[in-house]
C-alpha atoms as a PDB file:
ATOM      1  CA  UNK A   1     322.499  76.075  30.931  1.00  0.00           C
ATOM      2  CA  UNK A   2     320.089  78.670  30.290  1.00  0.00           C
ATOM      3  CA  UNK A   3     316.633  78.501  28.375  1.00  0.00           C
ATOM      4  CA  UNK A   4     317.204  81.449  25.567  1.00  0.00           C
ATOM      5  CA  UNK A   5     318.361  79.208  23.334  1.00  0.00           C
ATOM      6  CA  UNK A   6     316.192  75.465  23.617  1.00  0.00           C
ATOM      7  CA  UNK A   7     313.091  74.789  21.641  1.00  0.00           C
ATOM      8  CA  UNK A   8     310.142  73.011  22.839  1.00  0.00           C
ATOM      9  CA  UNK A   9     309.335  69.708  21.375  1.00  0.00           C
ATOM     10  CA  UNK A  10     306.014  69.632  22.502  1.00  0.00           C
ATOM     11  CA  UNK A  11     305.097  73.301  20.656  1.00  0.00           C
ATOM     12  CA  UNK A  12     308.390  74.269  18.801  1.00  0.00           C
ATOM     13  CA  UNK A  13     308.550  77.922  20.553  1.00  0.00           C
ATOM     14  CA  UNK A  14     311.442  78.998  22.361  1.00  0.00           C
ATOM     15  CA  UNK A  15     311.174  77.778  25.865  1.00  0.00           C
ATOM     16  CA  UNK A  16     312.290  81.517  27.224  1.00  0.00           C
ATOM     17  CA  UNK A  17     308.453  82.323  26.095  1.00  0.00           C
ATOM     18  CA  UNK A  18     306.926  79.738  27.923  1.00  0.00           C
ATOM     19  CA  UNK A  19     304.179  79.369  25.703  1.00  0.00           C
ATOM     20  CA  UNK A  20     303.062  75.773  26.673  1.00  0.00           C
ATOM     21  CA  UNK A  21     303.141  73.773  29.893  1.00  0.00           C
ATOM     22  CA  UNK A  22     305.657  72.006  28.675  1.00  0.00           C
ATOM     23  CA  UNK A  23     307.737  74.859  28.108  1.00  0.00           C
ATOM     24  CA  UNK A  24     307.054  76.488  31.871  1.00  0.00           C
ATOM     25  CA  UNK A  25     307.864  73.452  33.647  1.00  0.00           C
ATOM     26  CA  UNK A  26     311.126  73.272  31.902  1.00  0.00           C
ATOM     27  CA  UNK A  27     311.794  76.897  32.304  1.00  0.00           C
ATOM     28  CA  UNK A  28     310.966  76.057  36.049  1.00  0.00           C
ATOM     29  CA  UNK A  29     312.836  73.278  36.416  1.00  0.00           C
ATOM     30  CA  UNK A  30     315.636  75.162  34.834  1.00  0.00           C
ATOM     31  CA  UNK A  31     315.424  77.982  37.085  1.00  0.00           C
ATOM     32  CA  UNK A  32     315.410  75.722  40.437  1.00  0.00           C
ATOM     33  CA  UNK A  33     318.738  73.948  39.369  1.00  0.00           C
ATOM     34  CA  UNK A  34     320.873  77.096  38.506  1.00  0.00           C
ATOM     35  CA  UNK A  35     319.613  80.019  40.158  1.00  0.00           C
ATOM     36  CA  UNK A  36     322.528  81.999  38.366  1.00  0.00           C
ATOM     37  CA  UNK A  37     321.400  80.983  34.854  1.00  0.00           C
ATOM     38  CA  UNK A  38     319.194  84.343  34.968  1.00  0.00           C
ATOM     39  CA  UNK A  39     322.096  86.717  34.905  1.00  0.00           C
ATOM     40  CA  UNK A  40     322.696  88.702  32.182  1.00  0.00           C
ATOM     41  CA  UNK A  41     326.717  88.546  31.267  1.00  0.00           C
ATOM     42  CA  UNK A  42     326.186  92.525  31.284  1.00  0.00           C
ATOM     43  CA  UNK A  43     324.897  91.737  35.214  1.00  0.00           C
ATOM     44  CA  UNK A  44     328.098  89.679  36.026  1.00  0.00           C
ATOM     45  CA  UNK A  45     330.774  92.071  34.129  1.00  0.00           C
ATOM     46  CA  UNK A  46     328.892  95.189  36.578  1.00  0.00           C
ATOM     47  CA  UNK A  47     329.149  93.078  39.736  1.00  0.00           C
ATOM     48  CA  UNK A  48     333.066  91.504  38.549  1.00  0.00           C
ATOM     49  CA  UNK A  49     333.517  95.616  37.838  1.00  0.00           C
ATOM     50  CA  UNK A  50     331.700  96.626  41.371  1.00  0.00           C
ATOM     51  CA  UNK A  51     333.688  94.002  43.105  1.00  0.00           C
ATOM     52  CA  UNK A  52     337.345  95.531  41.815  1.00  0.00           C
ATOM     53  CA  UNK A  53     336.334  98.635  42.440  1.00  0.00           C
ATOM     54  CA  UNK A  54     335.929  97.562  46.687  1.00  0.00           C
ATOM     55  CA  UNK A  55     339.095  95.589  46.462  1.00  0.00           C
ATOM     56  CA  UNK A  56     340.805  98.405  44.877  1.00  0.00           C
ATOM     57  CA  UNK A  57     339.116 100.875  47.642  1.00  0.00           C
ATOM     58  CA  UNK A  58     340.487  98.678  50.402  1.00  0.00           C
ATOM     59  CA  UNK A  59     343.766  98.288  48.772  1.00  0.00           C
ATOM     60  CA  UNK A  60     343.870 102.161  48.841  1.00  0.00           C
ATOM     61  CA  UNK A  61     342.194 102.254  52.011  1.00  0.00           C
ATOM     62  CA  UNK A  62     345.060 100.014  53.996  1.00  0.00           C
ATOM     63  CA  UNK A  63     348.480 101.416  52.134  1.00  0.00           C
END
């Protein structure tokens, strides 16, 4: 689960902004349970891309 989307029910901002401690500890907490909640899907399609490119260079590589 990532942050972008929950609201804060202690100051009704978007927890993303951090704007209260309430929002930061839940933005922390967040983070330390799913490191991989701060990639961007444009992050994972470049490193699924980056990753069939080596395969694909290996393939080549060994035939």
């Amino acid at each position: 689960m990532t942050c972008d989307r929950l609201v804060c029910a202690n100051c009704a901002g978007p927890v993303s902004e951090g704007r209260c401690p309430v929002c930061r500890a839940n933005r922390a907490r967040l983070e330390r349970e799913n490191p991989w909640s701060n990639i961007s899907p444009a992050a994972l399609i470049a490193l699924l891309a980056a990753l069939l490119a080596v395969v694909l260079v290996v393939e080549h590589a060994t035939a």
